[in-house]
N, C-alpha and C. Protein backbone atom coordinates (compact mmCIF):
# COMPACT_ATOMS: atom_id res chain seq x y z
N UNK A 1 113.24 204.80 108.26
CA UNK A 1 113.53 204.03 107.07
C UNK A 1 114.48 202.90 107.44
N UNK A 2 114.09 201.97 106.98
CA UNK A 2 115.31 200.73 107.32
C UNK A 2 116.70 200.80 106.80
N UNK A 3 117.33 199.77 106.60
CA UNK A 3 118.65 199.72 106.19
C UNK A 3 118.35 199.03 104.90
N UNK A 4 117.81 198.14 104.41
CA UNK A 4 117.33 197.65 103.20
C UNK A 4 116.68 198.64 102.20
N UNK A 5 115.23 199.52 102.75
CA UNK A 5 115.22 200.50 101.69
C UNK A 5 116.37 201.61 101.62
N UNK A 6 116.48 202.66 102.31
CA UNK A 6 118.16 203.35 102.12
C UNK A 6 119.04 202.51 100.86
N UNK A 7 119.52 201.45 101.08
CA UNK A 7 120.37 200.52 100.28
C UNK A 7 119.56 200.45 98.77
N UNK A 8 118.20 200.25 99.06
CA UNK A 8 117.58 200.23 97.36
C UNK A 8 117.39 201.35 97.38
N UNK A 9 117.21 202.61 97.72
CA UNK A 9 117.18 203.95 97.18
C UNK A 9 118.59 204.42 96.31
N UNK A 10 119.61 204.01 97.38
CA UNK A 10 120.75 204.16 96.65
C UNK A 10 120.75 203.43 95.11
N UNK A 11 120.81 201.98 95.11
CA UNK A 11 121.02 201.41 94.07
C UNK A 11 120.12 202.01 93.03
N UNK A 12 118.74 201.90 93.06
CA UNK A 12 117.76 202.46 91.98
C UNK A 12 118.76 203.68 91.77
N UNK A 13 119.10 204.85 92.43
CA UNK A 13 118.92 205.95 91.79
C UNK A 13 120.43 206.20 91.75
N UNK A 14 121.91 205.06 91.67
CA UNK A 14 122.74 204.90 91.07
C UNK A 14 122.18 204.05 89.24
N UNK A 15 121.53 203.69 89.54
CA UNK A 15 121.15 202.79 88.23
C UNK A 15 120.70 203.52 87.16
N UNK A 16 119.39 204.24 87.56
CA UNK A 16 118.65 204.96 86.62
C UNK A 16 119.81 206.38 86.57
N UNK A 17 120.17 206.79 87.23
CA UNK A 17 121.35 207.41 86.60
C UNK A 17 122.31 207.69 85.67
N UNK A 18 123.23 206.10 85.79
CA UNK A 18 123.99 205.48 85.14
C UNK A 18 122.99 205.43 83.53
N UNK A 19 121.99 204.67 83.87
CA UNK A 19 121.90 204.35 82.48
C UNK A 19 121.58 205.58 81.80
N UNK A 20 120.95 206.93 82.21
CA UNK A 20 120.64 207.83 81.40
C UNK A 20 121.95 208.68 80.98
N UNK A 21 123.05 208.24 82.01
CA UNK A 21 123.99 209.19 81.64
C UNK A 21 125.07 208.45 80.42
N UNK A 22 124.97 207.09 80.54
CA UNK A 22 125.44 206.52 79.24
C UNK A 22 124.84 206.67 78.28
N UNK A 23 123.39 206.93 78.32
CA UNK A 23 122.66 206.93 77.18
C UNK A 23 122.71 208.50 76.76
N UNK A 24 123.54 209.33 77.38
CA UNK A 24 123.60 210.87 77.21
C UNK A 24 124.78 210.40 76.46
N UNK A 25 125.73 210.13 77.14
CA UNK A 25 127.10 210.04 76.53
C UNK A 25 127.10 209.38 74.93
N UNK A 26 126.42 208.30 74.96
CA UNK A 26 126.93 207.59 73.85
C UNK A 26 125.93 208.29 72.53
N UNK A 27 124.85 209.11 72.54
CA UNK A 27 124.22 209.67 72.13
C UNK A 27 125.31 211.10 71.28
N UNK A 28 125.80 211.70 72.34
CA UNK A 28 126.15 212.90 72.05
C UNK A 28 127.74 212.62 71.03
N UNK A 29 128.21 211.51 71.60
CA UNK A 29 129.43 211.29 70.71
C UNK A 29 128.89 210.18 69.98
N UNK A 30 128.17 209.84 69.63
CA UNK A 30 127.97 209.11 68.13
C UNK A 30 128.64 207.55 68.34
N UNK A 31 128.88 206.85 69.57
CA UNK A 31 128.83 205.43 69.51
C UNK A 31 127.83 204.83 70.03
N UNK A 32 128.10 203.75 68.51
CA UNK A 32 127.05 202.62 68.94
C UNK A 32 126.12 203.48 67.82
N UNK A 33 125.08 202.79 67.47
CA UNK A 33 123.97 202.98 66.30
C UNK A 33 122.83 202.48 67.19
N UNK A 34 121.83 203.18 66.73
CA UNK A 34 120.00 202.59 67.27
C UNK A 34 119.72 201.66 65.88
N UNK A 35 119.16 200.41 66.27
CA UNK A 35 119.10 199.56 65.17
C UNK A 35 117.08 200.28 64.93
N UNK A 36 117.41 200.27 63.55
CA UNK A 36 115.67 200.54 63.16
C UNK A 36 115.12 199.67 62.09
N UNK A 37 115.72 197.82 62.65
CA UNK A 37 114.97 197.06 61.89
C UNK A 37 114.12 196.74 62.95
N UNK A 38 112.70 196.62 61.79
CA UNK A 38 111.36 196.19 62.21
C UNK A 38 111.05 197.16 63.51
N UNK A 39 110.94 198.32 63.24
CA UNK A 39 110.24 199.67 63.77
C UNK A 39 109.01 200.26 62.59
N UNK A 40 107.79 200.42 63.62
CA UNK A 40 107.24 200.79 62.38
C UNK A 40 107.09 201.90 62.01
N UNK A 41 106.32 201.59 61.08
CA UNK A 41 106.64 203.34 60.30
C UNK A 41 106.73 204.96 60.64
N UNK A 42 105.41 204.75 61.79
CA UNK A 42 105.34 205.49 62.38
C UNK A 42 106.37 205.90 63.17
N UNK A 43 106.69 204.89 64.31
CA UNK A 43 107.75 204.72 65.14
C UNK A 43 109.00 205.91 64.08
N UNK A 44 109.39 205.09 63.16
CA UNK A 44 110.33 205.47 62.42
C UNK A 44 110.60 207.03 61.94
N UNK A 45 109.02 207.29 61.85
CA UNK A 45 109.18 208.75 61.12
C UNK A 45 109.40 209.92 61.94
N UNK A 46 108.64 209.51 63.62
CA UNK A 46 108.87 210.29 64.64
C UNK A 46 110.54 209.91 65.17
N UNK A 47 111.02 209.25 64.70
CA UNK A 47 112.92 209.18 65.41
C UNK A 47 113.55 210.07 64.39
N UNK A 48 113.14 209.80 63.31
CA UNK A 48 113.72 210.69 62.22
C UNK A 48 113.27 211.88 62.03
N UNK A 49 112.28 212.51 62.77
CA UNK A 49 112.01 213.41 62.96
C UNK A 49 112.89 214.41 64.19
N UNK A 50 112.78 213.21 65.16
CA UNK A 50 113.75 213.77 66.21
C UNK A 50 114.97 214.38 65.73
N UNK A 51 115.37 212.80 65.01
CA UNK A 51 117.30 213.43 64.84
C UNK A 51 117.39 214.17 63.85
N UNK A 52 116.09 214.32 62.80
CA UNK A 52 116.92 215.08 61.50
C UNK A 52 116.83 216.96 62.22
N UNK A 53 115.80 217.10 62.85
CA UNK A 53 115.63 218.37 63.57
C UNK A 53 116.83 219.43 63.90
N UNK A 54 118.28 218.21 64.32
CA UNK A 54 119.20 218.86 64.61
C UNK A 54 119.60 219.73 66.04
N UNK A 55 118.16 219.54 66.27
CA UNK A 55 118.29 220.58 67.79
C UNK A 55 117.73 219.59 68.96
N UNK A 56 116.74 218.96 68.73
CA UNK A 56 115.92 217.96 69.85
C UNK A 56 116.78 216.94 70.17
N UNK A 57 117.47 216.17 69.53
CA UNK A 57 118.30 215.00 70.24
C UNK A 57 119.79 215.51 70.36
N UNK A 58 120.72 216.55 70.61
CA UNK A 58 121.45 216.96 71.36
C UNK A 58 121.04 217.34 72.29
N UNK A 59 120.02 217.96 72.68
CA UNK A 59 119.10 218.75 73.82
C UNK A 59 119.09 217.74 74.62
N UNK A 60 118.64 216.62 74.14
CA UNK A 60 117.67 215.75 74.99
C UNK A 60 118.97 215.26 75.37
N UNK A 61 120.31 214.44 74.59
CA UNK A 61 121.26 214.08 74.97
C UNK A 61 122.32 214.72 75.63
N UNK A 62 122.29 215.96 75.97
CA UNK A 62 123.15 216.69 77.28
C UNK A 62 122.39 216.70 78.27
N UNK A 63 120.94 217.04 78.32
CA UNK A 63 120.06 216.75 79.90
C UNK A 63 120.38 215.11 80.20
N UNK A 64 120.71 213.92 79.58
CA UNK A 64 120.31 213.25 80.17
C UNK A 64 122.00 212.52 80.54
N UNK A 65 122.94 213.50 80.32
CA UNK A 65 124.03 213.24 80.76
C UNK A 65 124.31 213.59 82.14
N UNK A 66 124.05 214.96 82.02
CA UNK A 66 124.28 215.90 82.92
C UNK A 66 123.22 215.81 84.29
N UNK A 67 121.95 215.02 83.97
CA UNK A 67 121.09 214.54 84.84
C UNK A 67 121.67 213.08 85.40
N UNK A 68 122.32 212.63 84.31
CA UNK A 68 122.24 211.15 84.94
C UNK A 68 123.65 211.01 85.70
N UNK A 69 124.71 211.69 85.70
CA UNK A 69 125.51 212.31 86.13
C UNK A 69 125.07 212.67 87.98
N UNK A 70 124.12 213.54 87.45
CA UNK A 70 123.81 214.30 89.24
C UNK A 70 123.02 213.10 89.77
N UNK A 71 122.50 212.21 89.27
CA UNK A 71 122.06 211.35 90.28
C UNK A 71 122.90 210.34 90.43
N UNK A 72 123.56 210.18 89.88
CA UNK A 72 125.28 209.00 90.11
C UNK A 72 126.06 209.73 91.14
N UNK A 73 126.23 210.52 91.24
CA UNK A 73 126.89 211.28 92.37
C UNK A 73 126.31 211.96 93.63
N UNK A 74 124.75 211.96 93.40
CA UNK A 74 123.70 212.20 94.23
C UNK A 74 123.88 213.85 94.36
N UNK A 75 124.40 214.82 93.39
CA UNK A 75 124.07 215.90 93.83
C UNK A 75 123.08 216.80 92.83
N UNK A 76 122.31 216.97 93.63
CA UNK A 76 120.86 218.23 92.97
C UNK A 76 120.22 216.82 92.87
N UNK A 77 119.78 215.42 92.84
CA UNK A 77 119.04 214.72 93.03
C UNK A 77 117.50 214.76 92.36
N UNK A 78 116.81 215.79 93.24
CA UNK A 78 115.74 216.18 93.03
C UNK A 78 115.27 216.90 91.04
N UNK A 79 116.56 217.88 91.16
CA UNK A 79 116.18 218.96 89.92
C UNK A 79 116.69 217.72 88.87
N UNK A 80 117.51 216.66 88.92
CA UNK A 80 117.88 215.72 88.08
C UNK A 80 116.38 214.80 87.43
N UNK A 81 115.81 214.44 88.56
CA UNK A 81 114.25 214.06 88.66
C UNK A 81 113.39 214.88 87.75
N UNK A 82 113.55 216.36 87.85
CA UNK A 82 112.30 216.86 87.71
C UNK A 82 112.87 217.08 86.23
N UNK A 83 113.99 217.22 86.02
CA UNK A 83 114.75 217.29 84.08
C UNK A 83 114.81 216.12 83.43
N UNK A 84 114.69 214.91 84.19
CA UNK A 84 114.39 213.64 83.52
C UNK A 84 112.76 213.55 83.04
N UNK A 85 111.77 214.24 83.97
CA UNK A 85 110.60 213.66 83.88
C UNK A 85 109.77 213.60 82.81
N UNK A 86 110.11 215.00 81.46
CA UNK A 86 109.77 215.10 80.69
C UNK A 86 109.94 214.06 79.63
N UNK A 87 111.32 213.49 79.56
CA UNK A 87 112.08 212.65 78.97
C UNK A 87 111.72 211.33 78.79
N UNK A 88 111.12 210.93 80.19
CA UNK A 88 110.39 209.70 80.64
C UNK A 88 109.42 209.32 79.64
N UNK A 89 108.53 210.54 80.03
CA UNK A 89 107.50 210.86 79.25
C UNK A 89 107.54 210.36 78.39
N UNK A 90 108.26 210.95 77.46
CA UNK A 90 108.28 210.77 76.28
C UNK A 90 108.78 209.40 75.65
N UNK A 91 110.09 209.06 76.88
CA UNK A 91 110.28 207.82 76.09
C UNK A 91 108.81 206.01 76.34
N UNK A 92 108.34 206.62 77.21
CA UNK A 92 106.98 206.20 78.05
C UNK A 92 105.97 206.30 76.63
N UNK A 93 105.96 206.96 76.03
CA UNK A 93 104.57 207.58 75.40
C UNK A 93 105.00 207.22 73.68
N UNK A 94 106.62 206.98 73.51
CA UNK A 94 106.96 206.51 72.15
C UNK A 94 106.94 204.89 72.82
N UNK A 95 106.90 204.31 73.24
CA UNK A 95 107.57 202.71 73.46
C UNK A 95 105.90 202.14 73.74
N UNK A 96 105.30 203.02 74.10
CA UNK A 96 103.49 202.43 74.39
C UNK A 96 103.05 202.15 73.02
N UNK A 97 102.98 203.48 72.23
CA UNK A 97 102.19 203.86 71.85
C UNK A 97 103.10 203.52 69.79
N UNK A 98 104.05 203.64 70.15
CA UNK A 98 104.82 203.43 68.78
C UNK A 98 105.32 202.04 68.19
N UNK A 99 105.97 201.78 69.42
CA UNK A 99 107.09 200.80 69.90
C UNK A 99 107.18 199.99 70.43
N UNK A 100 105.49 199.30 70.52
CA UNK A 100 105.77 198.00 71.97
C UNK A 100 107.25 197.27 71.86
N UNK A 101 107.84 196.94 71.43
CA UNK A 101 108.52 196.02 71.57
C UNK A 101 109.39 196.62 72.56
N UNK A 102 109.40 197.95 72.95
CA UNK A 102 110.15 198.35 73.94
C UNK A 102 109.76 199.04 75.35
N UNK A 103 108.28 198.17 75.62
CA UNK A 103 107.60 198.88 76.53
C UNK A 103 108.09 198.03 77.32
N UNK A 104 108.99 197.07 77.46
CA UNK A 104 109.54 196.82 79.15
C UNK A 104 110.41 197.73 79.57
N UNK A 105 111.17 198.26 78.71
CA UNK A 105 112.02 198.92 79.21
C UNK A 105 111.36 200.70 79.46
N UNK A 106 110.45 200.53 79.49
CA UNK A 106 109.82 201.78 79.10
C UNK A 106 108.66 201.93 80.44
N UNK A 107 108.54 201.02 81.05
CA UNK A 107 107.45 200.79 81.77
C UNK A 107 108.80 200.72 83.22
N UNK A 108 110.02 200.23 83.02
CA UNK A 108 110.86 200.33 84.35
C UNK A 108 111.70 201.56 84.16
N UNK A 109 111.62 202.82 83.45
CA UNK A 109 111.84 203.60 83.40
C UNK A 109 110.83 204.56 84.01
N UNK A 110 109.90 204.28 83.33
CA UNK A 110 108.76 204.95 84.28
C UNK A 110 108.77 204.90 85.93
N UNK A 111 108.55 203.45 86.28
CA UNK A 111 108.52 202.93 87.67
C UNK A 111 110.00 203.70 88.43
N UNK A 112 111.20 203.61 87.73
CA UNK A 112 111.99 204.14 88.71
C UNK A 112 112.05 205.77 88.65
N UNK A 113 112.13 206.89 88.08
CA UNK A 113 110.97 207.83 87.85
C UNK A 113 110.21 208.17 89.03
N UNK A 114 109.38 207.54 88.63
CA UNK A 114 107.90 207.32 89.97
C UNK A 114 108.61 207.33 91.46
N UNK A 115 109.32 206.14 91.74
CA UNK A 115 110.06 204.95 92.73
C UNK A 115 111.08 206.66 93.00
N UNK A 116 111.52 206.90 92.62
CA UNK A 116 112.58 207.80 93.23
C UNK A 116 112.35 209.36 92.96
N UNK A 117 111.07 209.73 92.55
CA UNK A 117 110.35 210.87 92.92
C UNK A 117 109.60 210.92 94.33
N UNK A 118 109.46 209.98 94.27
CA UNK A 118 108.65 209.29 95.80
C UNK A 118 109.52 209.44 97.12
N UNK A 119 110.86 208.63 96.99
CA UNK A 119 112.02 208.97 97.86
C UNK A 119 112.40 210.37 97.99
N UNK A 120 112.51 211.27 97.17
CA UNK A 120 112.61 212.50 97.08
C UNK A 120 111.37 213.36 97.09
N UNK A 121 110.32 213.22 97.75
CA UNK A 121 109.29 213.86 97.62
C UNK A 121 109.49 215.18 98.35
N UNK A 122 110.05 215.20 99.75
CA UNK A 122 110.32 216.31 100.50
C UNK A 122 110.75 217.56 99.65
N UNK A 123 111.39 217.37 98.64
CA UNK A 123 112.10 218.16 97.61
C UNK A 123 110.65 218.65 97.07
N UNK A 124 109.33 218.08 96.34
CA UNK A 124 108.51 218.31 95.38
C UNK A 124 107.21 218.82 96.27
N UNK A 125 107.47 219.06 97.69
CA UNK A 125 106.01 218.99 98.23
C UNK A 125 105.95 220.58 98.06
N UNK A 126 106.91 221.46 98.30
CA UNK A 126 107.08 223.03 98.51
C UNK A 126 106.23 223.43 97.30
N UNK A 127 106.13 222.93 96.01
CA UNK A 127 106.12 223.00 94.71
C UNK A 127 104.57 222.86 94.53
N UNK A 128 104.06 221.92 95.23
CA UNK A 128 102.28 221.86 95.38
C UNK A 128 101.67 222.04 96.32
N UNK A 129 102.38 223.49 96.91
CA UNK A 129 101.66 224.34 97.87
C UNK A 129 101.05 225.70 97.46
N UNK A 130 100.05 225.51 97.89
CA UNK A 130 99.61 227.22 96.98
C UNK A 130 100.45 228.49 97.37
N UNK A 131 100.89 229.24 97.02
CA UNK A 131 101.09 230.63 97.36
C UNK A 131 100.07 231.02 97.57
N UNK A 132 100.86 232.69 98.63
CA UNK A 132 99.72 233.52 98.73
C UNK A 132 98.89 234.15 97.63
N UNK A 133 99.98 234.38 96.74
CA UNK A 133 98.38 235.07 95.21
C UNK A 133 97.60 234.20 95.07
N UNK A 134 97.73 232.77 95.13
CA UNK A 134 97.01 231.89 94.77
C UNK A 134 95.68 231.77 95.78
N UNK A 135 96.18 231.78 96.95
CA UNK A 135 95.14 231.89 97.90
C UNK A 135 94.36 233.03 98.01
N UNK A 136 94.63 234.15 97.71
CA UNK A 136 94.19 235.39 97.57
C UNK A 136 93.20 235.77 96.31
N UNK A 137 93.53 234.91 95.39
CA UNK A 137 93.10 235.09 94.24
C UNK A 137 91.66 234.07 94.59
């Protein structure tokens, strides 16, 4: 690996870190407001669905502290990856499909995701190896 990628592995996966772990933080203590002018309806009814739930957006906002956290400091890396991925998802699949207006940010969330599952693959390969029941079976 060169000295240039190393250097962007670091940065990406200080970045995407950072931002999930602010976005944990400022989530869980209540600064700052999500503006929901000109969201549509839909959009709208699934956020308010989220937060009125009571249980799904604290959930979601301590994983993505506590994830974005371990990849700012680079430790557990990998399991930070694999507890974000769902998250992605989702914020991937509301910003497409609900929300264009926020599919840039939704589309470089994805990519770094992708981009630093990739760097960390050694971690994910053990995981799509068959076992023996599997082979046996």
């Amino acid at each position: 690996m060169t000295k240039t990628f190393k250097y962007l592995n670091v940065v990406v996966r200080i970045l995407f870190g950072a931002l999930f772990a602010f976005s944990g933080f400022t989530g869980l203590f209540g600064i700052g407001s999500q503006s929901t002018d000109g969201m549509s309806v839909e959009a709208l009814a699934f956020a308010t669905a989220l937060g009125e739930s009571g249980f799904i957006m604290p959930v979601v906002k301590v994983v993505e502290l506590v994830a974005g956290i371990m990849l700012v400091v680079n430790r557990f890396a990998p399991l930070a990856l694999a507890l974000l991925a769902p998250l992605v998802v989702g914020i991937f699949g509301f910003h497409v499909l609900l929300e264009p207006s926020g599919a840039v940010i939704a589309v470089v969330l994805a990519v770094g995701e992708v981009y630093l599952a990739w760097v960390y693959r050694h971690a994910f390969v053990p995981m799509l190896r068959p076992t023996q029941a599997q082979v046996a079976a």
